[in-house]
N, C-alpha and C. Protein backbone atom coordinates (compact mmCIF):
# COMPACT_ATOMS: atom_id res chain seq x y z
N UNK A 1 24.63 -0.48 20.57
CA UNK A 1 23.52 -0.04 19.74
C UNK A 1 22.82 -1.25 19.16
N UNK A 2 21.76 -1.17 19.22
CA UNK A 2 20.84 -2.24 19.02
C UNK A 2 20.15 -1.72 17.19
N UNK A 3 20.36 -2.70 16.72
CA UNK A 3 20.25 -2.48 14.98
C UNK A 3 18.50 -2.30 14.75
N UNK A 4 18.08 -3.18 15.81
CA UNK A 4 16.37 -3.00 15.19
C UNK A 4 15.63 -1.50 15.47
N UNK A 5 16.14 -0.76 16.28
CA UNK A 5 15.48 0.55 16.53
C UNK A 5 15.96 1.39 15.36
N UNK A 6 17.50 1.59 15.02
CA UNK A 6 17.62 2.07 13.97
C UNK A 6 17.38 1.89 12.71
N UNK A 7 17.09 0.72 12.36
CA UNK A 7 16.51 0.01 11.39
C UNK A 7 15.09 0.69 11.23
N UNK A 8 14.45 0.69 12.05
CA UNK A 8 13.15 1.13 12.10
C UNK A 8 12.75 2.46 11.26
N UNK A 9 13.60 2.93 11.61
CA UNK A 9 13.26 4.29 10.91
C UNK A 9 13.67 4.50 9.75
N UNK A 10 14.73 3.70 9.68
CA UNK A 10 15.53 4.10 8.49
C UNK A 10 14.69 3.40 7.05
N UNK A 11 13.72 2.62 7.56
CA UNK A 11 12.90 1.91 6.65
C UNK A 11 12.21 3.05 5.86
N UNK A 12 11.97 3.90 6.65
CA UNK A 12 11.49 4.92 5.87
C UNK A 12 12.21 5.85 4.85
N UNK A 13 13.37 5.69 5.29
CA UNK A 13 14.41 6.64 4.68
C UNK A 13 14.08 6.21 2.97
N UNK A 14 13.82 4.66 2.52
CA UNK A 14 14.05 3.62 1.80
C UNK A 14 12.52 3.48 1.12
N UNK A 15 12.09 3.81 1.43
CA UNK A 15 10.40 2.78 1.32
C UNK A 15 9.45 3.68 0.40
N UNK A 16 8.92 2.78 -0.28
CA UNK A 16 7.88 3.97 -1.63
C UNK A 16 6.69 3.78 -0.60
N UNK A 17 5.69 4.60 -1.08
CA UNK A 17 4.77 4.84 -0.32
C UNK A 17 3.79 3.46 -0.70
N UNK A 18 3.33 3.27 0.69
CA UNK A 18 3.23 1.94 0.83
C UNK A 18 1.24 1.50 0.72
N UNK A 19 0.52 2.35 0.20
CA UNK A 19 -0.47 2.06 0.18
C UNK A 19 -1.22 1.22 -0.90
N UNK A 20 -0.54 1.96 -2.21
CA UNK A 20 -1.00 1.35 -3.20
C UNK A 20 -1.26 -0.43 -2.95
N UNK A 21 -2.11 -0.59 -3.61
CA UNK A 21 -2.59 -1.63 -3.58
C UNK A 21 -3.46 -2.08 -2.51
N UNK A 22 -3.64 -1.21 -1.03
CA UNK A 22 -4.31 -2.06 -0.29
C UNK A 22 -5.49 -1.86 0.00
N UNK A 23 -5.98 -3.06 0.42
CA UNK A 23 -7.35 -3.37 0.81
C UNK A 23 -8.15 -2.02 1.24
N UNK A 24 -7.67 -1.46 2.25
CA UNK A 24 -8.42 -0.31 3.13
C UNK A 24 -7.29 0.70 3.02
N UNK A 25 -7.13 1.33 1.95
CA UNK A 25 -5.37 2.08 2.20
C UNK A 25 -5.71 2.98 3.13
N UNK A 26 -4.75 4.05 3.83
CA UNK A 26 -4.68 5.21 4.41
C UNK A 26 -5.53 6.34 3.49
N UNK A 27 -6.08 7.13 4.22
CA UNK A 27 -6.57 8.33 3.06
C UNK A 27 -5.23 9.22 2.52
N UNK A 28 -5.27 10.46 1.85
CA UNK A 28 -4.54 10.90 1.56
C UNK A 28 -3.43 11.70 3.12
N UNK A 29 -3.93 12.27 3.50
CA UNK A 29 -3.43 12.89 4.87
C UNK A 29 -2.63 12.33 6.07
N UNK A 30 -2.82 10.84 5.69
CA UNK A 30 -2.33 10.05 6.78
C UNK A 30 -1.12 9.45 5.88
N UNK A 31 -1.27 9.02 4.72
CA UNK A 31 0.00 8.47 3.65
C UNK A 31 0.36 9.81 3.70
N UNK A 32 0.36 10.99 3.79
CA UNK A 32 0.84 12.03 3.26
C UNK A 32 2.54 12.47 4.75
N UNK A 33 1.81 11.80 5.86
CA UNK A 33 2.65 12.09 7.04
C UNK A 33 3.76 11.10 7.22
N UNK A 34 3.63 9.30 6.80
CA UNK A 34 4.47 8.56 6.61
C UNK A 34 5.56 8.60 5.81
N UNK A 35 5.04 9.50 4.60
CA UNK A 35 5.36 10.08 3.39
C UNK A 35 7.04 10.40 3.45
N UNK A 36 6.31 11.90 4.66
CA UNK A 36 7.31 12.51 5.25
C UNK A 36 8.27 12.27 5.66
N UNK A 37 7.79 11.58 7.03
CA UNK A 37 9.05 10.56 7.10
C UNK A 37 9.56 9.85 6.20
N UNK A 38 9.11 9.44 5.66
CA UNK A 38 10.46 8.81 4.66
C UNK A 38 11.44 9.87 3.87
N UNK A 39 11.00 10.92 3.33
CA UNK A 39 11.83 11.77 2.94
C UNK A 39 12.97 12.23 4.00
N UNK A 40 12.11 12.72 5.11
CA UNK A 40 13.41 13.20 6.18
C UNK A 40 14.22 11.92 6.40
N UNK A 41 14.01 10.90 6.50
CA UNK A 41 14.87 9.87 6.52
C UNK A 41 15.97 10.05 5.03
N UNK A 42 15.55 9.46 4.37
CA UNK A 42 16.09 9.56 3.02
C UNK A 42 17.05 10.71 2.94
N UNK A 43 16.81 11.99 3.04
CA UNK A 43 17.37 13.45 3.51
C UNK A 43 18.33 13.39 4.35
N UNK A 44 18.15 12.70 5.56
CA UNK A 44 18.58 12.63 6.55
C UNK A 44 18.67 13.98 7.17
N UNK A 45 17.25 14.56 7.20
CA UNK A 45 16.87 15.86 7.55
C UNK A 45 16.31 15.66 8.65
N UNK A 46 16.67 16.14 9.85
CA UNK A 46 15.61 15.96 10.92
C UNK A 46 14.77 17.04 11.03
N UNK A 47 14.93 18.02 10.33
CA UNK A 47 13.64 19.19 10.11
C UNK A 47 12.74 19.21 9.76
N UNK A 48 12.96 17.60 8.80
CA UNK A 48 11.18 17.21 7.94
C UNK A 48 10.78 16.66 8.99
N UNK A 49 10.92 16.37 9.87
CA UNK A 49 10.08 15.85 11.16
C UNK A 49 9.30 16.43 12.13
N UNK A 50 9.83 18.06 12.00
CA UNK A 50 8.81 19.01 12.72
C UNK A 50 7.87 19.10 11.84
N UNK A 51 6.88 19.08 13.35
CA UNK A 51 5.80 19.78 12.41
C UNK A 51 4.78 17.90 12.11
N UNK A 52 5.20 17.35 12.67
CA UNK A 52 4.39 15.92 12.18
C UNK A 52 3.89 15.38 13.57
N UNK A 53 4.02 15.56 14.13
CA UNK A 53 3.99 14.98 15.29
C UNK A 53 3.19 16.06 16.55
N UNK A 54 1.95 15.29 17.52
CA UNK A 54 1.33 16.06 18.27
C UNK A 54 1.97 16.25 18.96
N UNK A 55 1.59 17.25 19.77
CA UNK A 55 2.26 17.83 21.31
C UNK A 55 2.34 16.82 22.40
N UNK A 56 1.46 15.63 22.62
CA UNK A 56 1.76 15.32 23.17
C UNK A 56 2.26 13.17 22.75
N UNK A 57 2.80 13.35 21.31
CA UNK A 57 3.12 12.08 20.71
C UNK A 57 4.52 11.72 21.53
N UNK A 58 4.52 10.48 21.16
CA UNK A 58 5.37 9.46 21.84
C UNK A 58 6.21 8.55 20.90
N UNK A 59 7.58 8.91 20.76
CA UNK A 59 7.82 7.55 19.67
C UNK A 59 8.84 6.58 20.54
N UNK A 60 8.86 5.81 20.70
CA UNK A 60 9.53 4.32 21.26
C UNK A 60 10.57 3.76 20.17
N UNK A 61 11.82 3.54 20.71
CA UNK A 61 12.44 2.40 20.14
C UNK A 61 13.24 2.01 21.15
N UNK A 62 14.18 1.09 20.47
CA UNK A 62 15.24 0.04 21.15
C UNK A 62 16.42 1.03 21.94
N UNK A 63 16.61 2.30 21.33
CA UNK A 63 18.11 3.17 21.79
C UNK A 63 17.77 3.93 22.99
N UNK A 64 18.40 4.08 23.77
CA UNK A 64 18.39 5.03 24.92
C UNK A 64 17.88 6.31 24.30
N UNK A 65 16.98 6.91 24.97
CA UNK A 65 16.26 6.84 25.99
C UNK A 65 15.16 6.08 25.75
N UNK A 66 15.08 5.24 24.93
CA UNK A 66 14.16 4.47 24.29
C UNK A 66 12.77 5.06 24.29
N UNK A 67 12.31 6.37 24.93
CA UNK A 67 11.10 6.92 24.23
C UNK A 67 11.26 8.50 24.27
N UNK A 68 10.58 9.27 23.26
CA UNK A 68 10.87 10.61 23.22
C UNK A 68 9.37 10.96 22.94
N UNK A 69 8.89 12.10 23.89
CA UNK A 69 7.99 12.96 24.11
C UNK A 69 7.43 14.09 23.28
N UNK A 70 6.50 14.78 23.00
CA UNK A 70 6.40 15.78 22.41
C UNK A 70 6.31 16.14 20.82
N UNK A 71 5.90 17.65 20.45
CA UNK A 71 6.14 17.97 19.16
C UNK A 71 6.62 17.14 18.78
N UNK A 72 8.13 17.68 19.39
CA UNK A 72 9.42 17.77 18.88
C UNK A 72 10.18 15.76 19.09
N UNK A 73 9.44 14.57 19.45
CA UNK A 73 9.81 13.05 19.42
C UNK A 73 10.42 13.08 18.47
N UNK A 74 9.66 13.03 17.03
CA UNK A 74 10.31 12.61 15.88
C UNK A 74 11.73 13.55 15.30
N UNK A 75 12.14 14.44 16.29
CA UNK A 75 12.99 14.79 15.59
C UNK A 75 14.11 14.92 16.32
N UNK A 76 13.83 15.01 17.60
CA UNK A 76 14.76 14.24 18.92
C UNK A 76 14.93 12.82 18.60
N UNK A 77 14.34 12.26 18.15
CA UNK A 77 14.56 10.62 18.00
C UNK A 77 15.91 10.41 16.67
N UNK A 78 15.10 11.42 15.86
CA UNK A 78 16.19 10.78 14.60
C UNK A 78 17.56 11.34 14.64
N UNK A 79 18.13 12.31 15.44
CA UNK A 79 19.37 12.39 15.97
C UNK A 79 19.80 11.44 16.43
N UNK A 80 18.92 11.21 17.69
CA UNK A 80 20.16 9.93 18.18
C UNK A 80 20.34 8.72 17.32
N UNK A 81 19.34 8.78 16.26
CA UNK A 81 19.54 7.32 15.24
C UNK A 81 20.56 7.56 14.39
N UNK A 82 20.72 8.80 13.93
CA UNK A 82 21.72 9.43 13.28
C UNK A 82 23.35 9.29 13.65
N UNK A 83 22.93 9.61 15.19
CA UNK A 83 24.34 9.31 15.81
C UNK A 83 24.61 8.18 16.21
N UNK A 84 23.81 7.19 16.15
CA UNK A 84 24.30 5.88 16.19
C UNK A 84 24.77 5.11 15.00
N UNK A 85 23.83 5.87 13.97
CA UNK A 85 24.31 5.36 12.68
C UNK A 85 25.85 5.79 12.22
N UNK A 86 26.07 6.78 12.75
CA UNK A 86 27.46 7.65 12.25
C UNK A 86 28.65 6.71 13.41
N UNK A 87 28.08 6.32 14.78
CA UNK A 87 29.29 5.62 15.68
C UNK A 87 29.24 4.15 15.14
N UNK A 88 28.26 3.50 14.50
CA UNK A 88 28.16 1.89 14.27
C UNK A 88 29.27 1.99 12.75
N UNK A 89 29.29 3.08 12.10
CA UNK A 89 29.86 2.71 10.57
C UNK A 89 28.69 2.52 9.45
N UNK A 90 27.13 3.22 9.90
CA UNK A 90 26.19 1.75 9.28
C UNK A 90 26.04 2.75 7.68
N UNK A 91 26.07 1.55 6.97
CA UNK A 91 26.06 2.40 5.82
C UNK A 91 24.63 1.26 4.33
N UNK A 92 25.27 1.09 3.30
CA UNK A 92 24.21 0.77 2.24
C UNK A 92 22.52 0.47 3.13
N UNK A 93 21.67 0.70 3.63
CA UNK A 93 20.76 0.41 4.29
C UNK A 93 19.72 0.82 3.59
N UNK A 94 17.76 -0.18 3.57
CA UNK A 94 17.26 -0.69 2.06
C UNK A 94 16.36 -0.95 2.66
N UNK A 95 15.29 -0.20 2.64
CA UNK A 95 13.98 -1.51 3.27
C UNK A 95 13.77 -1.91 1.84
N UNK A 96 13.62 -3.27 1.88
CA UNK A 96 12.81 -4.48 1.22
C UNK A 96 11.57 -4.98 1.75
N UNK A 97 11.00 -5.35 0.98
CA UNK A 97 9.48 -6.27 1.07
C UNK A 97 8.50 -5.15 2.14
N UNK A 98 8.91 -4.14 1.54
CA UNK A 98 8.01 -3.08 2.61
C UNK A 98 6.45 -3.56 1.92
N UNK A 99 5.79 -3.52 2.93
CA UNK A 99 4.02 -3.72 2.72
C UNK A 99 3.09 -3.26 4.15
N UNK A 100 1.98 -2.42 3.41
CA UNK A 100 0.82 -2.13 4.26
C UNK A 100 0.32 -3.58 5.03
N UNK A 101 0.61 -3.51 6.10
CA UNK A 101 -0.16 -4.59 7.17
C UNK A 101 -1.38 -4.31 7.35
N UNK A 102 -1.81 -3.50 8.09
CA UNK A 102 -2.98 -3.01 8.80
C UNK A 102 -3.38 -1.39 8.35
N UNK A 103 -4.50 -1.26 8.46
CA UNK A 103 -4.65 0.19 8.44
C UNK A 103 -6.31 -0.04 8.82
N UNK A 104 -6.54 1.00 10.27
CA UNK A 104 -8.19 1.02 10.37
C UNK A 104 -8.15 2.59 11.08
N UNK A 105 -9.75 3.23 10.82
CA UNK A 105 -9.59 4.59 11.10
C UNK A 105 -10.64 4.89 11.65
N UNK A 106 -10.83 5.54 12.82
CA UNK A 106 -12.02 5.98 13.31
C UNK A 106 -12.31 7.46 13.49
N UNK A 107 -13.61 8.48 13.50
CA UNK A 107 -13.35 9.77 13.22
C UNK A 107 -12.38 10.67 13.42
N UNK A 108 -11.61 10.47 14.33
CA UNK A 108 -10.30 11.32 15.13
C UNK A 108 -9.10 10.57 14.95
N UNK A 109 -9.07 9.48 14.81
CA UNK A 109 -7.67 8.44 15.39
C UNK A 109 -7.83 7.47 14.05
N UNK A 110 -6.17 7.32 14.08
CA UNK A 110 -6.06 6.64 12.99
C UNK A 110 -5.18 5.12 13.22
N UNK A 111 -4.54 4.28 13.09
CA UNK A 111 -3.77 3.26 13.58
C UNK A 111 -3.35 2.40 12.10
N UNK A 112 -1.98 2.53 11.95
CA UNK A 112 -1.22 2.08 10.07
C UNK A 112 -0.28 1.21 11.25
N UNK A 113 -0.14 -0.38 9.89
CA UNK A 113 1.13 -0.75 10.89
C UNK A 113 1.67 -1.54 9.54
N UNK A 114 3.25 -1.04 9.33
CA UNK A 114 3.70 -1.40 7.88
C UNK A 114 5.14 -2.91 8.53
N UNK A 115 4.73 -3.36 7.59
CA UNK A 115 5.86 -4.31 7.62
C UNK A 115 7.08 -4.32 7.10
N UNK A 116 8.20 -4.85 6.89
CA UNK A 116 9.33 -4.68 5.86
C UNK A 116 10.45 -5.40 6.82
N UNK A 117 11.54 -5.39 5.88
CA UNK A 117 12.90 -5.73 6.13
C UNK A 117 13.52 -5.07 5.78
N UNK A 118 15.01 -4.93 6.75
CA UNK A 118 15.58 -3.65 6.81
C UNK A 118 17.16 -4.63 6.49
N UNK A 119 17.74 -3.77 5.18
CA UNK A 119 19.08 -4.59 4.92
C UNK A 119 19.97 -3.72 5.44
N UNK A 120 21.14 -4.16 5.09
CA UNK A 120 22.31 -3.22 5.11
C UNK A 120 23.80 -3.82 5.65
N UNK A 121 24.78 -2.70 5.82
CA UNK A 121 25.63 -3.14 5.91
C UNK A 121 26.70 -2.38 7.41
N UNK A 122 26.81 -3.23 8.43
CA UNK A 122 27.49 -2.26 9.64
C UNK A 122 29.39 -2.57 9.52
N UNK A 123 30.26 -2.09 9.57
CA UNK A 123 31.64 -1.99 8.74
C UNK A 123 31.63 -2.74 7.68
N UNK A 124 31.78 -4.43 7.65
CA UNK A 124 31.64 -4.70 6.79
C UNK A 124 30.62 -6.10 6.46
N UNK A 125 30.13 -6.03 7.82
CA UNK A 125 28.95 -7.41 7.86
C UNK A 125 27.62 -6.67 7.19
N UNK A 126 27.00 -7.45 6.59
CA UNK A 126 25.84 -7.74 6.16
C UNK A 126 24.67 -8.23 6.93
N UNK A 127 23.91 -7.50 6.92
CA UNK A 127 22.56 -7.91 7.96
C UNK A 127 21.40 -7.49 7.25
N UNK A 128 19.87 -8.66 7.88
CA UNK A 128 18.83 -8.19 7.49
C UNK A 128 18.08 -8.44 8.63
N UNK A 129 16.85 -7.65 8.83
CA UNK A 129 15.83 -7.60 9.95
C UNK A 129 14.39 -7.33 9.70
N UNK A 130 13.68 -7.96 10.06
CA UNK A 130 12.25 -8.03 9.70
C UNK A 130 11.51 -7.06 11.52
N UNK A 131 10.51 -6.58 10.40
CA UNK A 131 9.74 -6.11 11.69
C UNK A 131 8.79 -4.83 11.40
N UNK A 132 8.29 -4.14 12.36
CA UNK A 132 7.15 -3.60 11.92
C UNK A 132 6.99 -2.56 12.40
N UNK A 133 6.65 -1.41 11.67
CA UNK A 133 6.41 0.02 12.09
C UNK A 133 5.21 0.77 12.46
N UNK A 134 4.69 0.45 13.64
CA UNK A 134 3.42 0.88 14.02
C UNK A 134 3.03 2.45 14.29
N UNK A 135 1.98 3.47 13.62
CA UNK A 135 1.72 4.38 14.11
C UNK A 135 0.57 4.66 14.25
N UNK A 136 0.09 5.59 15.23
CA UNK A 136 -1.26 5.90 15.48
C UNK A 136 -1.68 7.32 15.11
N UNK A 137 -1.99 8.26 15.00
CA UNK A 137 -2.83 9.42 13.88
C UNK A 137 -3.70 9.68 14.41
N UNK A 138 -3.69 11.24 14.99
CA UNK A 138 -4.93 12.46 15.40
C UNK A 138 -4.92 13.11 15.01
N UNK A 139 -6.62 13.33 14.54
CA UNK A 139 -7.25 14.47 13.51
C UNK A 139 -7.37 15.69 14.68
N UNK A 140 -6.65 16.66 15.03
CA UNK A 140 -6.54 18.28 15.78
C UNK A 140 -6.88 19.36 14.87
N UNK A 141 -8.38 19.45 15.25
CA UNK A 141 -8.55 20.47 14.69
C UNK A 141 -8.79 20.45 13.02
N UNK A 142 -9.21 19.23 12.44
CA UNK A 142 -9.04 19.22 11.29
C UNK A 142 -7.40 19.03 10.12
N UNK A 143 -6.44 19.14 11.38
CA UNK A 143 -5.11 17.95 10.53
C UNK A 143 -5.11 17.21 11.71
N UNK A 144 -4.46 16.07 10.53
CA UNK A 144 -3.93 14.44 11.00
C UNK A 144 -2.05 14.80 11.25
N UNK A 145 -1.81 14.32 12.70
CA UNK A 145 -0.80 14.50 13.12
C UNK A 145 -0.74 12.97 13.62
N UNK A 146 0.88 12.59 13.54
CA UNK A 146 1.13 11.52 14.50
C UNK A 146 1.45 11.44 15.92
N UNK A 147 0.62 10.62 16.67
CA UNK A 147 0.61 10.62 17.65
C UNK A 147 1.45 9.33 18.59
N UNK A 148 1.37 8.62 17.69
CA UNK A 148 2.81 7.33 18.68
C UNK A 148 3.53 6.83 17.35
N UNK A 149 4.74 6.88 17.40
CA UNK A 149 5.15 5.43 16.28
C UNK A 149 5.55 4.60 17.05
N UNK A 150 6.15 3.50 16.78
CA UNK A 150 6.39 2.11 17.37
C UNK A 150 7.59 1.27 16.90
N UNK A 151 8.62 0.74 17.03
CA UNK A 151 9.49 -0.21 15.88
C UNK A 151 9.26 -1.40 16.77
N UNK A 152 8.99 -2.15 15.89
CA UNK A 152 8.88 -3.74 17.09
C UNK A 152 9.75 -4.84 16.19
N UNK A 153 10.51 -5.72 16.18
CA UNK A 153 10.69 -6.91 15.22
C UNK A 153 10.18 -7.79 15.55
N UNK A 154 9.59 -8.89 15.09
CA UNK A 154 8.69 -10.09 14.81
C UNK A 154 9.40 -11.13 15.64
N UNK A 155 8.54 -11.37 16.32
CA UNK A 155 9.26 -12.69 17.03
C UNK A 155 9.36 -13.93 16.50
């Protein structure tokens, strides 16, 4: 198991909502879906994840199958992060220095890409990881759904 994919998400589990303060923040609807995720993280609910994601969104990370399709990505995804988190031991885990990177929006499509470091602890080592959570956002019909997320770490 590779720590930066699970890390990724789990940033959210951790992370206050990350707009305040910025330059061009997210509108309400689009902070309102990142939001989410972080609660279902935090929860460790994968039910707050339906329901966020388009029919035909895509989320990517580091774990086998390394991408999941559909509605239903974000909530197929956070199982298997779940179950990796439950076979690694991984436990105290913290995003720090979370901050709005990017955010630009055009009538339909949206594109947020947040930064942070992801702490924690796997049995009994200590680790931290930097890197960045990219998502993209379609207005259907009048709601904003996510349409790709991304976990990448910084080279």
């Amino acid at each position: 198991m590779n720590l930066r994919s699970l890390s990724a998400f789990l940033v959210f589990a951790f992370a206050p909502a990350l707009a305040l303060g910025a330059a061009n923040p997210p509108p309400a609807p689009i902070l309102n879906l990142a939001n989410a995720v972080i609660r279902a993280a935090n929860t460790d609910d994968p039910s707050g994840l339906a329901g966020l994601f388009t029919s035909d969104a895509t989320v990517v990370d580091e774990n086998p199958p390394f991408v999941w399709r559909g509605a239903d990505a974000g909530t197929a995804w956070w199982r298997v992060v779940d179950a990796v988190m439950q076979k690694i031991k991984m436990t105290h885990l913290q995003a720090v220095n979370v901050r709005l990177g990017e955010f630009r929006q055009s009538a339909g499509n949206a594109y947020l890409v947040q930064a942070m470091t992801i702490t924690g602890v796997t049995g009994s080592r200590p680790f931290a990881e930097s890197g960045t959570m990219t998502f993209t956002f379609h207005d259907g019909a009048g709601k904003w759904l996510i349409s790709t997320m991304v976990w990448t770490t910084k080279p």
